[in-house]
C-alpha atoms as a PDB file:
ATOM      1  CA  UNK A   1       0.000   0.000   0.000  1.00  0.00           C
ATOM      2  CA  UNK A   2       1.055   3.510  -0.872  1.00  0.00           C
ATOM      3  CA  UNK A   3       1.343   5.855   2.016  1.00  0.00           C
ATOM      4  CA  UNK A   4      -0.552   9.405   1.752  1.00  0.00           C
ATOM      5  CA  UNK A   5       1.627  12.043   1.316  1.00  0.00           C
ATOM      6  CA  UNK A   6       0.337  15.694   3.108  1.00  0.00           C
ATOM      7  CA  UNK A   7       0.514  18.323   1.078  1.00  0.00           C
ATOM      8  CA  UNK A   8       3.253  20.945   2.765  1.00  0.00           C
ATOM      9  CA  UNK A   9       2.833  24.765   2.670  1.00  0.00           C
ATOM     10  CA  UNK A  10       4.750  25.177  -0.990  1.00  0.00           C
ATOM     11  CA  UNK A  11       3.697  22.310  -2.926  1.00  0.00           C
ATOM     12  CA  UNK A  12       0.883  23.818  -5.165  1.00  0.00           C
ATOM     13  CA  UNK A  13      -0.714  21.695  -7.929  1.00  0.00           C
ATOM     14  CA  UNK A  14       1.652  18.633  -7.403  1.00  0.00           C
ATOM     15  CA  UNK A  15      -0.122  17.947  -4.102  1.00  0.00           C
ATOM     16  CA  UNK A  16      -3.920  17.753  -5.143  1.00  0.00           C
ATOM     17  CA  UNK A  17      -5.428  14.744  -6.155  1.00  0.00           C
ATOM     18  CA  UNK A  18      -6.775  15.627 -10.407  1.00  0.00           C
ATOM     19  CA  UNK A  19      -7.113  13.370 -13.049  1.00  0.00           C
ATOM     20  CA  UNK A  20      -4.852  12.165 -15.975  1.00  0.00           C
ATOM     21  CA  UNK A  21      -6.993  14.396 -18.386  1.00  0.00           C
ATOM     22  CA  UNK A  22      -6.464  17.344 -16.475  1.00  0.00           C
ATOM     23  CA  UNK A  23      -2.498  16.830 -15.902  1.00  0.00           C
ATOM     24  CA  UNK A  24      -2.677  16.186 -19.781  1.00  0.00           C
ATOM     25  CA  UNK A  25      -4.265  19.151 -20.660  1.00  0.00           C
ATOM     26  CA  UNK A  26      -2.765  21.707 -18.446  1.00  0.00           C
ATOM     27  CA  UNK A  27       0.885  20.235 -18.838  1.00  0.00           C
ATOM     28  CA  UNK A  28       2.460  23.251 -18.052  1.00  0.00           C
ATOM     29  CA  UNK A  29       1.063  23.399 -14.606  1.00  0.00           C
ATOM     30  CA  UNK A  30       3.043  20.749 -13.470  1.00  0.00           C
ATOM     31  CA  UNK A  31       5.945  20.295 -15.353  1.00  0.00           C
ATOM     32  CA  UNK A  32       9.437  22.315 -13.829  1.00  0.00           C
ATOM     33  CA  UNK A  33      10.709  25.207 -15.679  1.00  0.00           C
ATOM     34  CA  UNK A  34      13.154  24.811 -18.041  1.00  0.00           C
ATOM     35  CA  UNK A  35      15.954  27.229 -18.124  1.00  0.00           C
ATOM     36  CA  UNK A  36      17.242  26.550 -21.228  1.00  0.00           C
ATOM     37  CA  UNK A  37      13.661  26.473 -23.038  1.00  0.00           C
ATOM     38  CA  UNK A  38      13.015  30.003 -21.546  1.00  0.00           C
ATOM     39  CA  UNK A  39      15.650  31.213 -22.931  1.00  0.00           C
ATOM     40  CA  UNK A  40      15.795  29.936 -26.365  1.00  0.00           C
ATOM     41  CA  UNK A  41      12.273  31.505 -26.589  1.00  0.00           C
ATOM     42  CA  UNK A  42      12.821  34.699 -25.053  1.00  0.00           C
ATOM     43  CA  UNK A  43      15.651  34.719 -27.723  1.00  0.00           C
ATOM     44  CA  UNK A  44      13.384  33.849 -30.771  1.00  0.00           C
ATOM     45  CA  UNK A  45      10.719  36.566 -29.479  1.00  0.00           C
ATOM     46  CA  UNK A  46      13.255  38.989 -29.314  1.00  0.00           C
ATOM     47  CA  UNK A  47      14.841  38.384 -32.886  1.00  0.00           C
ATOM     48  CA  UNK A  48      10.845  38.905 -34.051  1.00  0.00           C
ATOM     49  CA  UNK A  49      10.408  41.915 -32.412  1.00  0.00           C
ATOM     50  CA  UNK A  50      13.760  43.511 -33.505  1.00  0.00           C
ATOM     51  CA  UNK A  51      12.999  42.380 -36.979  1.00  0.00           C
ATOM     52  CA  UNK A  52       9.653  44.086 -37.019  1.00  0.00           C
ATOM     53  CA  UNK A  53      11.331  47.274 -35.887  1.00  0.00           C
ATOM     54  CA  UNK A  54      14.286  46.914 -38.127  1.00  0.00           C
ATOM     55  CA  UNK A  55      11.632  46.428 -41.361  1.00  0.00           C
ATOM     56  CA  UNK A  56       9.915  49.458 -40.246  1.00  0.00           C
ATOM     57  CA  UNK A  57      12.595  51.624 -39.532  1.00  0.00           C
ATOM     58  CA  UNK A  58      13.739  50.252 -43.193  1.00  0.00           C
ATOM     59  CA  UNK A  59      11.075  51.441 -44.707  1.00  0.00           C
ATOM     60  CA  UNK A  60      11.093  54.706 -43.017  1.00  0.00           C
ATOM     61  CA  UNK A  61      14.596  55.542 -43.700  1.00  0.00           C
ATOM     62  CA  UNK A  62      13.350  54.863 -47.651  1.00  0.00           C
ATOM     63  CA  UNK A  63      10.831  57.535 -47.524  1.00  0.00           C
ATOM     64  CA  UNK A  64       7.404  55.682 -46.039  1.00  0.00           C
ATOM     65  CA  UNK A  65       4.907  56.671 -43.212  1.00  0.00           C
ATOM     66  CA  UNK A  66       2.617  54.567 -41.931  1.00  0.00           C
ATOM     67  CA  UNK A  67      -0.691  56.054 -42.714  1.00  0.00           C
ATOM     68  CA  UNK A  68      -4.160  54.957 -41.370  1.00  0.00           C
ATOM     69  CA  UNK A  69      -7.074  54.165 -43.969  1.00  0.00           C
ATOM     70  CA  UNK A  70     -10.901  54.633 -43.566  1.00  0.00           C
ATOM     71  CA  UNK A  71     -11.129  51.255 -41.992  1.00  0.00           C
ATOM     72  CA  UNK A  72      -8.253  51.549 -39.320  1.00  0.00           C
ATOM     73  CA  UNK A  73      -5.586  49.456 -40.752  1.00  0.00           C
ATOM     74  CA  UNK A  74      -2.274  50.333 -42.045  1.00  0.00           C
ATOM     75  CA  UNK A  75      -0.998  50.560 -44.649  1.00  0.00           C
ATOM     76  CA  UNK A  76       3.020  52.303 -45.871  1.00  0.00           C
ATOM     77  CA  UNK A  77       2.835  55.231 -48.381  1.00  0.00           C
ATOM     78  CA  UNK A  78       5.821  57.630 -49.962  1.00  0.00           C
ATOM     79  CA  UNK A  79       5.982  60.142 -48.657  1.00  0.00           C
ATOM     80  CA  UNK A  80       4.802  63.078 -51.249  1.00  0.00           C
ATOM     81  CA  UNK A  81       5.642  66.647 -51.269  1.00  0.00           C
ATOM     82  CA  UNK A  82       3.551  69.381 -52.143  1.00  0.00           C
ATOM     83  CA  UNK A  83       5.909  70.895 -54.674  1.00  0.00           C
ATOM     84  CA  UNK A  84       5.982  68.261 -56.827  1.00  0.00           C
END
């Protein structure tokens, strides 16, 4: 016979009693965090987000503006001057 284990102050999730389903589902609730996975993502958000401002900042250096339609989106434009 397995003994009963009491929950200590510190245990969270790990201690209740849930089903397979639920431990299935909501994986990440019980599984330890992974150092290295954390950072290999944090890396591969951060390479999006500096692409996304290096595109923009691209196409702003070539003359664009980001300019709002009648809808809301957004959409790039060059930028015109009134002399020509």
């Amino acid at each position: 016979m397995s003994e009963k284990k009491n929950p200590a102050p510190g245990d969270g999730l790990r201690s209740l009693r849930t089903t397979s389903l639920f431990r299935a589902v909501n994986f990440e609730l019980y599984a330890k965090p992974n150092i290295a996975i954390m950072a290999v993502g944090l890396v591969a958000l951060a390479g999006c987000a500096g692409y996304i401002a290096y595109m923009r900042s691209k196409y702003e250096g070539l003359g664009y503006y980001g300019a709002l339609k009648d809808d809301g989106s957004e959409h790039f434009e060059k930028k015109k001057s009134k002399w020509d």
